[in-house]
PDB file of N, CA and C in Angstrom:
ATOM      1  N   UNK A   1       0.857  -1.180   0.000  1.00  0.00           N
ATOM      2  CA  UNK A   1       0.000   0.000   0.000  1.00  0.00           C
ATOM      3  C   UNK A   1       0.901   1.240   0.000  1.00  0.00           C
ATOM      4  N   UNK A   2       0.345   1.909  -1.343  1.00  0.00           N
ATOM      5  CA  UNK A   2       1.553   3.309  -1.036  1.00  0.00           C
ATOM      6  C   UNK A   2       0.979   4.635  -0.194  1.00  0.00           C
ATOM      7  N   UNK A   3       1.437   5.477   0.012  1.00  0.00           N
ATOM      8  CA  UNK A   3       1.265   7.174   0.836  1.00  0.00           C
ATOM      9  C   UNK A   3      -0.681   7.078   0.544  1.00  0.00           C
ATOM     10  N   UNK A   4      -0.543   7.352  -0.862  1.00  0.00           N
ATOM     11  CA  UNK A   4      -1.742   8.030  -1.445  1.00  0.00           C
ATOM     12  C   UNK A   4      -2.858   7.139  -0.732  1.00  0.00           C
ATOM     13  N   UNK A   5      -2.625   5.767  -0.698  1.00  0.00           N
ATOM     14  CA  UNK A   5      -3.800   4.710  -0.262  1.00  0.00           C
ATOM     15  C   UNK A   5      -3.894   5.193   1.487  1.00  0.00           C
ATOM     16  N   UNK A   6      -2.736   5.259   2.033  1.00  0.00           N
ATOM     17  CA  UNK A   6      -3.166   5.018   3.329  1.00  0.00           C
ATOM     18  C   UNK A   6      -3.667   6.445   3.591  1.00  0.00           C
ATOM     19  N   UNK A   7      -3.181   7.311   2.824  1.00  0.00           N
ATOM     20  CA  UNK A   7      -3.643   8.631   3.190  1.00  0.00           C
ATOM     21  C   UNK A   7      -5.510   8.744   2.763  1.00  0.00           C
ATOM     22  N   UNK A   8      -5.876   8.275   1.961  1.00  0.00           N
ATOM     23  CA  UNK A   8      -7.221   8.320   1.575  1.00  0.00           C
ATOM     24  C   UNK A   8      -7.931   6.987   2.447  1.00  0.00           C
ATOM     25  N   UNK A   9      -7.206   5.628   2.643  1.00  0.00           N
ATOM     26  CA  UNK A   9      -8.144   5.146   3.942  1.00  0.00           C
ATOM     27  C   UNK A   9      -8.065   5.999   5.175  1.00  0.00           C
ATOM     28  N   UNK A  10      -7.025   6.520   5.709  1.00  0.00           N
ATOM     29  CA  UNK A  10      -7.203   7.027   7.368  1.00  0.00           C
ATOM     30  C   UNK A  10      -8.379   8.679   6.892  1.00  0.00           C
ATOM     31  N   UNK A  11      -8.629   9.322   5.899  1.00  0.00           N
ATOM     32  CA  UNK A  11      -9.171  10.112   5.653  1.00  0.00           C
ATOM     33  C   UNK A  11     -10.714   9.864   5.933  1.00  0.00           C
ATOM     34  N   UNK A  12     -11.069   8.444   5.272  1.00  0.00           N
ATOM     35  CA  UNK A  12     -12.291   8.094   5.186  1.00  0.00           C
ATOM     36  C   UNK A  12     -12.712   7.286   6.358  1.00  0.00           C
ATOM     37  N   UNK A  13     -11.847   6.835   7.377  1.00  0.00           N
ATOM     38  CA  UNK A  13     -11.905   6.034   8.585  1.00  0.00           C
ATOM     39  C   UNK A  13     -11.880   7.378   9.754  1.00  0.00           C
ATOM     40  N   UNK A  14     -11.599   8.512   9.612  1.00  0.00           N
ATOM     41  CA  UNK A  14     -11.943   9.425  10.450  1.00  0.00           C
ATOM     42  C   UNK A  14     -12.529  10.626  10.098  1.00  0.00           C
ATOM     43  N   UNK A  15     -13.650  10.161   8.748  1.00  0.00           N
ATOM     44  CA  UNK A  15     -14.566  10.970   8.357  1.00  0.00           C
ATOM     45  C   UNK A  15     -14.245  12.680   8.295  1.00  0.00           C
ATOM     46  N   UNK A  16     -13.299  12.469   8.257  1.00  0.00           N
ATOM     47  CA  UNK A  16     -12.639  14.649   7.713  1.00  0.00           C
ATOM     48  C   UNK A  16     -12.889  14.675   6.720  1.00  0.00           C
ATOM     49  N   UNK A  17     -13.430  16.186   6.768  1.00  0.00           N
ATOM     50  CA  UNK A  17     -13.391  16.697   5.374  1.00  0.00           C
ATOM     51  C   UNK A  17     -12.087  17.440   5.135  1.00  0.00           C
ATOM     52  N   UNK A  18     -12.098  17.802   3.848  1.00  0.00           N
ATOM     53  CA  UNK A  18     -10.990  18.545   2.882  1.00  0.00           C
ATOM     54  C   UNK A  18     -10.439  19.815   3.703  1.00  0.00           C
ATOM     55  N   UNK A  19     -11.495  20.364   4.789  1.00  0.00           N
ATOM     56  CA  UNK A  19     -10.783  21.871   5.718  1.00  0.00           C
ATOM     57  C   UNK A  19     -11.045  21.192   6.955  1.00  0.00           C
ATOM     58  N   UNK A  20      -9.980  20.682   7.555  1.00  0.00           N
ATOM     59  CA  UNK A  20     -10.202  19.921   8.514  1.00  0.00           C
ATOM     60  C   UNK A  20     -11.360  20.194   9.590  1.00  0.00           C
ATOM     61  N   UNK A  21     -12.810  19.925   9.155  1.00  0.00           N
ATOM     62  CA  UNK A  21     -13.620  19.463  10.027  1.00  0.00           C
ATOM     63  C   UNK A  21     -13.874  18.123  10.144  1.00  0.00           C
ATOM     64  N   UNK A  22     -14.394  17.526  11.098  1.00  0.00           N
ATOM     65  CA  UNK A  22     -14.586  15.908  11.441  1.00  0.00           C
ATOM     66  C   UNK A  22     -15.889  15.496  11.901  1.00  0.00           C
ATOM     67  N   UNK A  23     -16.597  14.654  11.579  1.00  0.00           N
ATOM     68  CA  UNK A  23     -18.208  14.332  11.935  1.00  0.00           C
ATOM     69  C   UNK A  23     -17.800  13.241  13.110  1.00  0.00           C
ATOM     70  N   UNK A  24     -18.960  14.408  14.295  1.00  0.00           N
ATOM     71  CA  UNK A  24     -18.855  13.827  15.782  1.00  0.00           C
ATOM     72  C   UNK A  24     -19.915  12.602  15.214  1.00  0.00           C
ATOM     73  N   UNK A  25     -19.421  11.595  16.245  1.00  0.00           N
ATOM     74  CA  UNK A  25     -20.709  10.328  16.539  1.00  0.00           C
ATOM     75  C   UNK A  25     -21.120  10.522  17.675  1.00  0.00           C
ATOM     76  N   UNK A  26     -22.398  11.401  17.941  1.00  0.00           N
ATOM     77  CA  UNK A  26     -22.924  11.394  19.302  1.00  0.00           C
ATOM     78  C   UNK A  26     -24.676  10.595  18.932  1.00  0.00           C
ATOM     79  N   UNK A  27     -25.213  10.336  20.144  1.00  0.00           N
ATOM     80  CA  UNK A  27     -26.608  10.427  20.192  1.00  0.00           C
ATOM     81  C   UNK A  27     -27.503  11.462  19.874  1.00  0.00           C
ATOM     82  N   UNK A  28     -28.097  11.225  18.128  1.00  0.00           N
ATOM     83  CA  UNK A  28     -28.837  12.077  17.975  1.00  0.00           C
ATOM     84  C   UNK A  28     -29.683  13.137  18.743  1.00  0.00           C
ATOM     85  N   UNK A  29     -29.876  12.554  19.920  1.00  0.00           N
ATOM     86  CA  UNK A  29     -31.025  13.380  20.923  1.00  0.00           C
ATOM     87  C   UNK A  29     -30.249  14.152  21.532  1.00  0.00           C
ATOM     88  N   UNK A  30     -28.447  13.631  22.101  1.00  0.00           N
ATOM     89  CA  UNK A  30     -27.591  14.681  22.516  1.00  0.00           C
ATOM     90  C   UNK A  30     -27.078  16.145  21.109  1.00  0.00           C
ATOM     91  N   UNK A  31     -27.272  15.850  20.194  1.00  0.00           N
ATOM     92  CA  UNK A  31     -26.467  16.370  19.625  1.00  0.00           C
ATOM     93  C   UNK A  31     -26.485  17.973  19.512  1.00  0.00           C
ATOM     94  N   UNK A  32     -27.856  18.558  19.688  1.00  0.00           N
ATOM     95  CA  UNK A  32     -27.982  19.748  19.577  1.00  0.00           C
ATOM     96  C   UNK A  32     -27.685  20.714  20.631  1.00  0.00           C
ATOM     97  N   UNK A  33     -27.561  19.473  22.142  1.00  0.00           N
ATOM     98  CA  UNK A  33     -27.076  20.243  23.147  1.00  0.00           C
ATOM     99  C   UNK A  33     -25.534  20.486  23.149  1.00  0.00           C
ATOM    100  N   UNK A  34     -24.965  19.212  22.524  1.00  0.00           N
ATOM    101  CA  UNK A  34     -23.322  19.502  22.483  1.00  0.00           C
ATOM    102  C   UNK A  34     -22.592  20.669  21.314  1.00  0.00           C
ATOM    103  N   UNK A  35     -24.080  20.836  20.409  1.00  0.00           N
ATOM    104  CA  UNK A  35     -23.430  22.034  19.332  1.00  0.00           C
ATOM    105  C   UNK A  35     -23.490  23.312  20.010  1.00  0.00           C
ATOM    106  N   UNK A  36     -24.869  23.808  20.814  1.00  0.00           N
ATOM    107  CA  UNK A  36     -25.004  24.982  21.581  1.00  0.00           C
ATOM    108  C   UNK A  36     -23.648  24.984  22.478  1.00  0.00           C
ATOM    109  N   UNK A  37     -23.246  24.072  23.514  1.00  0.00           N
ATOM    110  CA  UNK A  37     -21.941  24.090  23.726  1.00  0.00           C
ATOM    111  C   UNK A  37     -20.795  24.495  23.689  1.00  0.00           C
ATOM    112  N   UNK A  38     -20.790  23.430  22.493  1.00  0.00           N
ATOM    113  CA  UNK A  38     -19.514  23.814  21.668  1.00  0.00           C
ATOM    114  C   UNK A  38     -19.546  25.466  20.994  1.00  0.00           C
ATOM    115  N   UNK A  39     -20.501  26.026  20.536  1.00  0.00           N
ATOM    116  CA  UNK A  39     -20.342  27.159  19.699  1.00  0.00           C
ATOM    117  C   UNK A  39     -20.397  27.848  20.959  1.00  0.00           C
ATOM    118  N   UNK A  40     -20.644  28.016  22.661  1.00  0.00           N
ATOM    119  CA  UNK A  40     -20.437  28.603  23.718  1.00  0.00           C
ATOM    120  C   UNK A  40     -19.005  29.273  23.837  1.00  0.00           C
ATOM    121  N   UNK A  41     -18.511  27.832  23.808  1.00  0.00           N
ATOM    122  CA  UNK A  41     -16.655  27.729  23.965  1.00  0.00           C
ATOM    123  C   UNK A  41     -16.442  28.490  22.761  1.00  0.00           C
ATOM    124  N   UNK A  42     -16.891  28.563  21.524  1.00  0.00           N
ATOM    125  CA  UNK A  42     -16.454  29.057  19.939  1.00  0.00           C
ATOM    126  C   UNK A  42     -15.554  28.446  19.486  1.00  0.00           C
ATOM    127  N   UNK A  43     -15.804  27.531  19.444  1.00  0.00           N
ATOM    128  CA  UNK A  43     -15.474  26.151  18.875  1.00  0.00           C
ATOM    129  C   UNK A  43     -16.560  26.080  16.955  1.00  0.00           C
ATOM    130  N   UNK A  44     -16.070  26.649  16.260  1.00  0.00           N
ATOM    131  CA  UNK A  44     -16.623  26.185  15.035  1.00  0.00           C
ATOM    132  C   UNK A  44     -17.238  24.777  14.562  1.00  0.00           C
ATOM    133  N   UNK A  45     -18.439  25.255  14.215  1.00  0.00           N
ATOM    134  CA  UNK A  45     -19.381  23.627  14.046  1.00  0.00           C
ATOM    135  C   UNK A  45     -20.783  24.429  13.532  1.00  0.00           C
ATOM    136  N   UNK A  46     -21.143  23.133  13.147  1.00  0.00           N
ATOM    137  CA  UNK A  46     -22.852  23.238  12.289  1.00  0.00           C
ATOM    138  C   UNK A  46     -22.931  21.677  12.073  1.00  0.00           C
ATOM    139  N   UNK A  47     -24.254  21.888  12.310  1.00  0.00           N
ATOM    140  CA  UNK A  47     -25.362  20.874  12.189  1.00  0.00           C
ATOM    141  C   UNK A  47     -25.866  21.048  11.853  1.00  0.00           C
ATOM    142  N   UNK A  48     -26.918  19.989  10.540  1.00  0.00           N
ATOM    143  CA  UNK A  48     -28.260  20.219   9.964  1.00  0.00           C
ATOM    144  C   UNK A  48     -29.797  19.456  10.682  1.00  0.00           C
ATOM    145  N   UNK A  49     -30.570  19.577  10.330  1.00  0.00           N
ATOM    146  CA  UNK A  49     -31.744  18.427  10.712  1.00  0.00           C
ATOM    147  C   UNK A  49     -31.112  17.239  10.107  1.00  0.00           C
ATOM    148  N   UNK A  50     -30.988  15.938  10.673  1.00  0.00           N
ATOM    149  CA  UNK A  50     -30.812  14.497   9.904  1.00  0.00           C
ATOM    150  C   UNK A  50     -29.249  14.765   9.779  1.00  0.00           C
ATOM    151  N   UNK A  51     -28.560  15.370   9.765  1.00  0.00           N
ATOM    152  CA  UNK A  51     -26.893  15.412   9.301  1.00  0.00           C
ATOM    153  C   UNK A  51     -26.031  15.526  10.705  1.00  0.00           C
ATOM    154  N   UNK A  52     -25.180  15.125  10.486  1.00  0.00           N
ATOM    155  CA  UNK A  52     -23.897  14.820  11.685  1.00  0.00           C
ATOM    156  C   UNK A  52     -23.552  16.301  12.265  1.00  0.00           C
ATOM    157  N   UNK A  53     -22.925  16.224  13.388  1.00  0.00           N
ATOM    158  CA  UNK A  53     -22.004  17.634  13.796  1.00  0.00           C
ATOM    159  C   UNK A  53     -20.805  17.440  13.317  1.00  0.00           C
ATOM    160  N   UNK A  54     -20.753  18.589  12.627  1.00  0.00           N
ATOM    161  CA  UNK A  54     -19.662  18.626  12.173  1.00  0.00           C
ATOM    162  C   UNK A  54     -18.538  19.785  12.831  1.00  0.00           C
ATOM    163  N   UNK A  55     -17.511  19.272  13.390  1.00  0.00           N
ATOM    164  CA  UNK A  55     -16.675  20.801  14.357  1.00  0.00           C
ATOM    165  C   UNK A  55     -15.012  20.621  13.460  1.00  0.00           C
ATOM    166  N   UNK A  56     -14.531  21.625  13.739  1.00  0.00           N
ATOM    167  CA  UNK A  56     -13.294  22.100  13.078  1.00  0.00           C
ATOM    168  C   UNK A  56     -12.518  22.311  14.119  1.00  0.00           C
ATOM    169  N   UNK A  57     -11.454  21.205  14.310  1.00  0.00           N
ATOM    170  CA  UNK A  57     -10.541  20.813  15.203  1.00  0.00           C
ATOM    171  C   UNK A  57      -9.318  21.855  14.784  1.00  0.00           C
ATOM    172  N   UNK A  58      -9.083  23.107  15.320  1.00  0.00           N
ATOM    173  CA  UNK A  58      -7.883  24.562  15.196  1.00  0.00           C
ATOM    174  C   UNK A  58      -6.480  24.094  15.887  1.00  0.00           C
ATOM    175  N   UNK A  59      -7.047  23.125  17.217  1.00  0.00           N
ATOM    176  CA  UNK A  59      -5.766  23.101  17.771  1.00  0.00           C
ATOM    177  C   UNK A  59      -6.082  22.362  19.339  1.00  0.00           C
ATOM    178  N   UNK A  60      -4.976  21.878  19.593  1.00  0.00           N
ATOM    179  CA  UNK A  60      -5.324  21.041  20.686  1.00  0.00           C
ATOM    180  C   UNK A  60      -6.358  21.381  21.828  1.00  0.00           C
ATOM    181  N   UNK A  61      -6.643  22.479  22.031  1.00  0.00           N
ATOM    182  CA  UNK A  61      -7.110  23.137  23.363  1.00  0.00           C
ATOM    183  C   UNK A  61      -8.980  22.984  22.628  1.00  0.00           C
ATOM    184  N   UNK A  62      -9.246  23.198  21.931  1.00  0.00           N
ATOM    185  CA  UNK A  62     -10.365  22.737  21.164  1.00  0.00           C
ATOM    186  C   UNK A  62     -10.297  21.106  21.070  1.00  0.00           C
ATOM    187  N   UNK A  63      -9.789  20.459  20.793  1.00  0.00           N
ATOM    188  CA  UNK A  63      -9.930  19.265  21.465  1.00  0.00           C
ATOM    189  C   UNK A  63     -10.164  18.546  22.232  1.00  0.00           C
ATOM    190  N   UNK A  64      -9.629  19.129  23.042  1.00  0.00           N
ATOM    191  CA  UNK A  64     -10.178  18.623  24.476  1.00  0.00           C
ATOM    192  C   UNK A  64     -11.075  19.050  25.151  1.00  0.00           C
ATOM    193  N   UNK A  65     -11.547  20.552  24.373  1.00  0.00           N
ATOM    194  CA  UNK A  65     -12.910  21.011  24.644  1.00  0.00           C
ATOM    195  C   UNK A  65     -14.185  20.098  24.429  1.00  0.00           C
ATOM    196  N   UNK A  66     -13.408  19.522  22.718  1.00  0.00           N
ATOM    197  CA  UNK A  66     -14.528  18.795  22.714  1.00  0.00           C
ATOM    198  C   UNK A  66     -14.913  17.222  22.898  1.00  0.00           C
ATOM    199  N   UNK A  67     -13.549  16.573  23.574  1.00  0.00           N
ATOM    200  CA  UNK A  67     -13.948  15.471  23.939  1.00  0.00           C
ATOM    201  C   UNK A  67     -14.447  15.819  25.446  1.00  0.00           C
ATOM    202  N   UNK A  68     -14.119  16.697  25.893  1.00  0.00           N
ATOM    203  CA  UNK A  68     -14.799  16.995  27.392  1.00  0.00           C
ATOM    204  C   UNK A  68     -16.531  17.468  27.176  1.00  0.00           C
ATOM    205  N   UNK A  69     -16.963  17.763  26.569  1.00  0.00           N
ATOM    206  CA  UNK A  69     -18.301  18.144  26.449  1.00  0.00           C
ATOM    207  C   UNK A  69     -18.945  16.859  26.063  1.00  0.00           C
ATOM    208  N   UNK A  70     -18.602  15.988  25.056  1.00  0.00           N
ATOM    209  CA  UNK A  70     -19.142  14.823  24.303  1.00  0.00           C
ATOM    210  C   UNK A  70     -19.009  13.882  25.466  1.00  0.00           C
ATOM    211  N   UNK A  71     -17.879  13.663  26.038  1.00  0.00           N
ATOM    212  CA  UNK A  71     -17.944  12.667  27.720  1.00  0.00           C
ATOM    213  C   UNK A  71     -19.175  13.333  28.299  1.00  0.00           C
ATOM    214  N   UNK A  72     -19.174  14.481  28.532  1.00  0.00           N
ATOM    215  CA  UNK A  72     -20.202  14.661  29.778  1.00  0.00           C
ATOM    216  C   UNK A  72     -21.959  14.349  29.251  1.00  0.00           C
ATOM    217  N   UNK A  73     -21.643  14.169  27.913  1.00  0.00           N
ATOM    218  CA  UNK A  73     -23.676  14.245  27.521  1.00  0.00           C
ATOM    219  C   UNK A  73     -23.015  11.957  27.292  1.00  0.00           C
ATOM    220  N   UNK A  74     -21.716  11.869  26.980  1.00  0.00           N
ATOM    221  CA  UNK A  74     -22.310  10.024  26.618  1.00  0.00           C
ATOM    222  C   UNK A  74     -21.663   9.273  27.824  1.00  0.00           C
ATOM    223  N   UNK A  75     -20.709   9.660  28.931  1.00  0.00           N
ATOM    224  CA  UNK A  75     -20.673   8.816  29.664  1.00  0.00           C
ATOM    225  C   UNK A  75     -21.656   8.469  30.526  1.00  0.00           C
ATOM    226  N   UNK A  76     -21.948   7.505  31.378  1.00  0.00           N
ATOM    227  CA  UNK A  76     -22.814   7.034  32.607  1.00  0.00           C
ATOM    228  C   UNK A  76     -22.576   7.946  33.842  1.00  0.00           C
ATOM    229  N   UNK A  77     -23.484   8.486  34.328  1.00  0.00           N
ATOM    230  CA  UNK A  77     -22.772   9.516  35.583  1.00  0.00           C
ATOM    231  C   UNK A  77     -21.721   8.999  36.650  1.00  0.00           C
ATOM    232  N   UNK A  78     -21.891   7.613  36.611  1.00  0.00           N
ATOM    233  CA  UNK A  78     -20.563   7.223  37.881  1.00  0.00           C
ATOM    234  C   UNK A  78     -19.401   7.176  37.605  1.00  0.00           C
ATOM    235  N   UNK A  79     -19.046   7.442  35.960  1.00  0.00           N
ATOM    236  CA  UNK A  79     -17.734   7.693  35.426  1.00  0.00           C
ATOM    237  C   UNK A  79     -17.648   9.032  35.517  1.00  0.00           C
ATOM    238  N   UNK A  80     -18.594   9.471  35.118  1.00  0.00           N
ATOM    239  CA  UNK A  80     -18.426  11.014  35.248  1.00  0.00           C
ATOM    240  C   UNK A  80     -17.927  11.411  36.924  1.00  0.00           C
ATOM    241  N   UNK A  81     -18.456  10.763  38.174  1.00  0.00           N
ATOM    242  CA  UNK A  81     -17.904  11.346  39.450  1.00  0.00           C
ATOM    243  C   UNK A  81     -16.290  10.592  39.445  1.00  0.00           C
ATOM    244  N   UNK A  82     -16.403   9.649  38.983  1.00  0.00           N
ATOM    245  CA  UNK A  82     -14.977   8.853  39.372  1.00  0.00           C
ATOM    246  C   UNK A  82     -13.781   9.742  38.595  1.00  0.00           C
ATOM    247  N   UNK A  83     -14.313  10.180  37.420  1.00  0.00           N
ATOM    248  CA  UNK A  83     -13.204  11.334  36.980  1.00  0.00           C
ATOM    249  C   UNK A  83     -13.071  12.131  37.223  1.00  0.00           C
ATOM    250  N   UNK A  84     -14.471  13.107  38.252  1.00  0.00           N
ATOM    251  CA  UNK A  84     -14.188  13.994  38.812  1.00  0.00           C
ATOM    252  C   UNK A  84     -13.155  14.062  40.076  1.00  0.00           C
ATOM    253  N   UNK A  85     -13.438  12.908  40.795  1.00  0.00           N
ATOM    254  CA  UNK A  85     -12.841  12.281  41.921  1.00  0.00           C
ATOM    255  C   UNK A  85     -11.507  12.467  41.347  1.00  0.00           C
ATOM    256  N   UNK A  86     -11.148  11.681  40.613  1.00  0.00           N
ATOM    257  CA  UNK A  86      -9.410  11.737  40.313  1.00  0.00           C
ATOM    258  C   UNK A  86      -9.189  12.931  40.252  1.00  0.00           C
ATOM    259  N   UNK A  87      -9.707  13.858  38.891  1.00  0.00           N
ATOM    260  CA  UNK A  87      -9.514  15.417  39.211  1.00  0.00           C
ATOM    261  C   UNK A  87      -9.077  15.878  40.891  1.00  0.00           C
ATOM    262  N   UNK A  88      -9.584  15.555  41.715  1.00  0.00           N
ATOM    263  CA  UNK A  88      -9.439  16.165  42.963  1.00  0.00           C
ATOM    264  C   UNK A  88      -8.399  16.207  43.441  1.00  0.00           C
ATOM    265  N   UNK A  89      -8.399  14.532  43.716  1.00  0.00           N
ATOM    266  CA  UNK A  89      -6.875  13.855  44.337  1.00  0.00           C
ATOM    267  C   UNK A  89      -5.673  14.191  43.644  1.00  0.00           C
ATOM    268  N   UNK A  90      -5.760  14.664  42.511  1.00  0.00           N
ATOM    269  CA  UNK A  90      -4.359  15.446  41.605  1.00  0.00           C
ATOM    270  C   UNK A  90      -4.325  16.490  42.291  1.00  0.00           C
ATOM    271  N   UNK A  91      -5.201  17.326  42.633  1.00  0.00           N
ATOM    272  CA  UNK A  91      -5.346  18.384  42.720  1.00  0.00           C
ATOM    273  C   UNK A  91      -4.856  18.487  44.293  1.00  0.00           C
ATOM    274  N   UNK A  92      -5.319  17.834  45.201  1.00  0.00           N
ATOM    275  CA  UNK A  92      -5.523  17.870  46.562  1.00  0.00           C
ATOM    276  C   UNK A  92      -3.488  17.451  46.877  1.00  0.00           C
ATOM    277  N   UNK A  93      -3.161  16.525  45.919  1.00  0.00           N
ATOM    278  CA  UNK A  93      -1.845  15.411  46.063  1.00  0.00           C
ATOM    279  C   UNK A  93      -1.075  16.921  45.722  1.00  0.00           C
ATOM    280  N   UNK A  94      -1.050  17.690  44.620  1.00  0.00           N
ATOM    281  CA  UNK A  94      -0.368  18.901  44.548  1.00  0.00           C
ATOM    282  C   UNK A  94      -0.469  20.131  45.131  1.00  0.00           C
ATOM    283  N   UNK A  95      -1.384  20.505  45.795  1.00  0.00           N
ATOM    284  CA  UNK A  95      -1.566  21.195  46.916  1.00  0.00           C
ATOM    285  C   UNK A  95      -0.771  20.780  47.999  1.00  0.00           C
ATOM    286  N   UNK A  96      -0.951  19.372  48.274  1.00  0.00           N
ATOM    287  CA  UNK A  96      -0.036  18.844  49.571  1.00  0.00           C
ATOM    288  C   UNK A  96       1.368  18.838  49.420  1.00  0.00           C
ATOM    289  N   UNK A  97       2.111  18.636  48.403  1.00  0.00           N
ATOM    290  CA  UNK A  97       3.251  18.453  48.168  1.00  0.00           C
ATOM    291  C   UNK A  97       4.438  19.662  48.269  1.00  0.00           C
TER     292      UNK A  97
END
């Protein structure tokens, strides 16, 4: 397999388009709350009726914006405290130190 192949499978296996935006996989019923969200932070994105979110990944710090918003509408809430929990103990362990 040469450049051109793997470059056009990993293209189509992480659904980007041509200006690097990327189609989120959330739960339709979440999705309109994670776009209001995201366009909060100003985080670039659009959604249609029936069509994917689509957001435009600028740079790392938007990233993690938006896997942190998409965790909080698809994880189960007891992951959600257990990560908050760790949050703490980092927090509490560097305070103490």
């Amino acid at each position: 397999m040469n450049y051109s192949d793997r470059f056009h499978q990993n293209q189509t296996k992480l659904n980007l388009k041509a200006n690097g935006e990327k189609a989120l996989e959330v739960i339709w019923t979440h999705r309109w709350q994670i776009f209001h969200r995201l366009q909060a932070l100003e985080i670039t994105c659009h959604c249609a009726t029936n069509e994917p979110l689509w957001v435009r990944l600028n740079d790392v710090r938007a990233a993690i914006q938006i896997w942190s918003v998409v965790k909080q509408h698809s994880a189960p809430r007891h992951e959600l405290v257990t990560w908050l929990d760790r949050c703490w103990q980092i927090e509490n362990y560097r305070n103490n130190s």
